[in-house]
N, C-alpha and C. Protein backbone atom coordinates (compact mmCIF):
# COMPACT_ATOMS: atom_id res chain seq x y z
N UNK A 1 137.33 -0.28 101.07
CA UNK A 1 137.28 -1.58 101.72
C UNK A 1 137.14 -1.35 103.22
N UNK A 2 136.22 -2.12 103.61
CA UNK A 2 135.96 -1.81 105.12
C UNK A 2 136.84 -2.85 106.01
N UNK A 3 136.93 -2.41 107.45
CA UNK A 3 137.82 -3.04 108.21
C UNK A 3 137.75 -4.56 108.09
N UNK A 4 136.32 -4.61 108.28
CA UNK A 4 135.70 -6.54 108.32
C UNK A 4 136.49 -7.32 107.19
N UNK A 5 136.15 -6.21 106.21
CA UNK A 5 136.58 -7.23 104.58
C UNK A 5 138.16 -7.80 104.51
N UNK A 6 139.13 -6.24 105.51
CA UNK A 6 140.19 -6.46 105.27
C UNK A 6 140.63 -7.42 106.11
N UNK A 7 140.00 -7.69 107.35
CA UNK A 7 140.34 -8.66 108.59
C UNK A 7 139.78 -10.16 108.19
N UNK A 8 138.96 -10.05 107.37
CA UNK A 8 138.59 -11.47 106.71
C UNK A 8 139.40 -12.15 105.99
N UNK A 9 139.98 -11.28 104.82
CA UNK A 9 140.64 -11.91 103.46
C UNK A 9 142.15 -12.83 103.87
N UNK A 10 142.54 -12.70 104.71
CA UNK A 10 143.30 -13.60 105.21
C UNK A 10 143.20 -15.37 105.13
N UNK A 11 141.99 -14.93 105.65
CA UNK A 11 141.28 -16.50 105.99
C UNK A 11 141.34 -17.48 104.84
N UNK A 12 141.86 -18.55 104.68
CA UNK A 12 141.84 -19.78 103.50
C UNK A 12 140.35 -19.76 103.21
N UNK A 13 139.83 -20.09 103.87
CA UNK A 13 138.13 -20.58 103.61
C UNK A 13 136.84 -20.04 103.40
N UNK A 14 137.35 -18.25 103.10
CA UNK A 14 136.70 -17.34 102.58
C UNK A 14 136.92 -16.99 100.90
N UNK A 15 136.30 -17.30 100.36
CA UNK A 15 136.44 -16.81 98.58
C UNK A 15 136.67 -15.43 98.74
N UNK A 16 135.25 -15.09 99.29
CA UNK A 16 134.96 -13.74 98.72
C UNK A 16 134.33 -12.54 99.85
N UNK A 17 134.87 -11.63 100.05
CA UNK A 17 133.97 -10.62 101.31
C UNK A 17 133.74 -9.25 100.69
N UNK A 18 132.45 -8.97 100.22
CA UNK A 18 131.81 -7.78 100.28
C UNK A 18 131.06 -7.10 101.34
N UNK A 19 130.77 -6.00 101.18
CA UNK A 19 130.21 -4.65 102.05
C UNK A 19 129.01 -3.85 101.11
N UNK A 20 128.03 -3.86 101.98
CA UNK A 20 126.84 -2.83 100.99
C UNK A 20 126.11 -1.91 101.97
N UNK A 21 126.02 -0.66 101.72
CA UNK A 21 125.71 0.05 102.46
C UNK A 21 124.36 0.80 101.84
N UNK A 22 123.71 0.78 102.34
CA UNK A 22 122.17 1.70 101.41
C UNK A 22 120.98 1.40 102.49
N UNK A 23 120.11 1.85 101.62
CA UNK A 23 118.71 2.10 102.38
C UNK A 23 117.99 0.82 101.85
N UNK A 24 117.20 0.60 102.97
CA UNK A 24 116.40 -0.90 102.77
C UNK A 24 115.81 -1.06 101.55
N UNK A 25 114.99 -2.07 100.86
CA UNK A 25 114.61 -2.33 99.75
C UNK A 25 113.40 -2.30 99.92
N UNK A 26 112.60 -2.75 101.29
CA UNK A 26 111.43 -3.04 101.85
C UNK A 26 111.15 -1.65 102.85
N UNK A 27 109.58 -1.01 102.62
CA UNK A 27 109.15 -0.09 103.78
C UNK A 27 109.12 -0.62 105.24
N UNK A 28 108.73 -2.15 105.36
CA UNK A 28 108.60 -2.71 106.47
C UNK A 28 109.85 -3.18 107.16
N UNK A 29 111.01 -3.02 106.83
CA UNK A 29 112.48 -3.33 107.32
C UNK A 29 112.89 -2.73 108.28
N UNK A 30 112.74 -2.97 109.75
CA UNK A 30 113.30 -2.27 110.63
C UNK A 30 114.68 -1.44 110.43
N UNK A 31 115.63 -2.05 109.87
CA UNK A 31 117.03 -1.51 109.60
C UNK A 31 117.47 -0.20 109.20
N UNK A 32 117.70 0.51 110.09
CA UNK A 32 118.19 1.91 109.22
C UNK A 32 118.45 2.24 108.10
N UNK A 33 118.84 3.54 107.92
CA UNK A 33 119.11 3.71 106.23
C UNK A 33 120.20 3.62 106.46
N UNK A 34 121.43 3.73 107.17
CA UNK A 34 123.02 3.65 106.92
C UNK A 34 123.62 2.27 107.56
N UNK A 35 122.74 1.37 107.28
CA UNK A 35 122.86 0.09 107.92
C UNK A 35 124.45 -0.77 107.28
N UNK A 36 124.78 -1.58 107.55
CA UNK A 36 125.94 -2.04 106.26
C UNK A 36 125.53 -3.28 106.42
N UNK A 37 125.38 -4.44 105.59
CA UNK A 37 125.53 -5.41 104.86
C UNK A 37 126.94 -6.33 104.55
N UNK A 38 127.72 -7.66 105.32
CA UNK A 38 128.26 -8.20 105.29
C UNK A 38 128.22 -9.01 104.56
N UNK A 39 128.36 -9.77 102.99
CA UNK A 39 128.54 -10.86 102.53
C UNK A 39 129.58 -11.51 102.49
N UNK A 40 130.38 -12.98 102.65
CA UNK A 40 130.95 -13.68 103.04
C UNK A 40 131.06 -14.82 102.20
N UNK A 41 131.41 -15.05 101.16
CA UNK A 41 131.27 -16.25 100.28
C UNK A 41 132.33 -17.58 100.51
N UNK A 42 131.98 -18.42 100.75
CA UNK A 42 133.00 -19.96 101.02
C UNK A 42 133.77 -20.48 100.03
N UNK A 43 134.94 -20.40 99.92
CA UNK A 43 134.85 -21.94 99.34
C UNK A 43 134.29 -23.59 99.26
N UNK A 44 134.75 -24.14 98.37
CA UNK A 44 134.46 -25.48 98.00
C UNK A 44 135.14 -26.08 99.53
N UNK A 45 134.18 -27.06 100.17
CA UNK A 45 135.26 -27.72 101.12
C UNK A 45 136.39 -28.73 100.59
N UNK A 46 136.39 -28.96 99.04
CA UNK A 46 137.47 -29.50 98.30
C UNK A 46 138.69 -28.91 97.87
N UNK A 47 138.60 -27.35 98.39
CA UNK A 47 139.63 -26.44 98.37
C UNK A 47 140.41 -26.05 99.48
């Protein structure tokens, strides 16, 4: 678990926080190969 994920999960209004680390999917992707990837999923604003 990376620092971000663990400094996130606190938060009420975050479901969910993943981390992905790899090489681009696309040749044309500026982004390095050891780039990392933040996902961040919400809750419902009824939650």
């Amino acid at each position: 678990m990376s620092y971000a994920e663990r400094g996130l999960q606190g938060v009420h209004e975050i479901r969910i926080v993943r981390s992905r680390t790899s090489t681009v999917e696309v040749a044309l992707d500026p982004m390095p190969p050891n780039a990392t990837d933040t996902f961040i999923m919400l809750r419902d604003r009824k939650e």
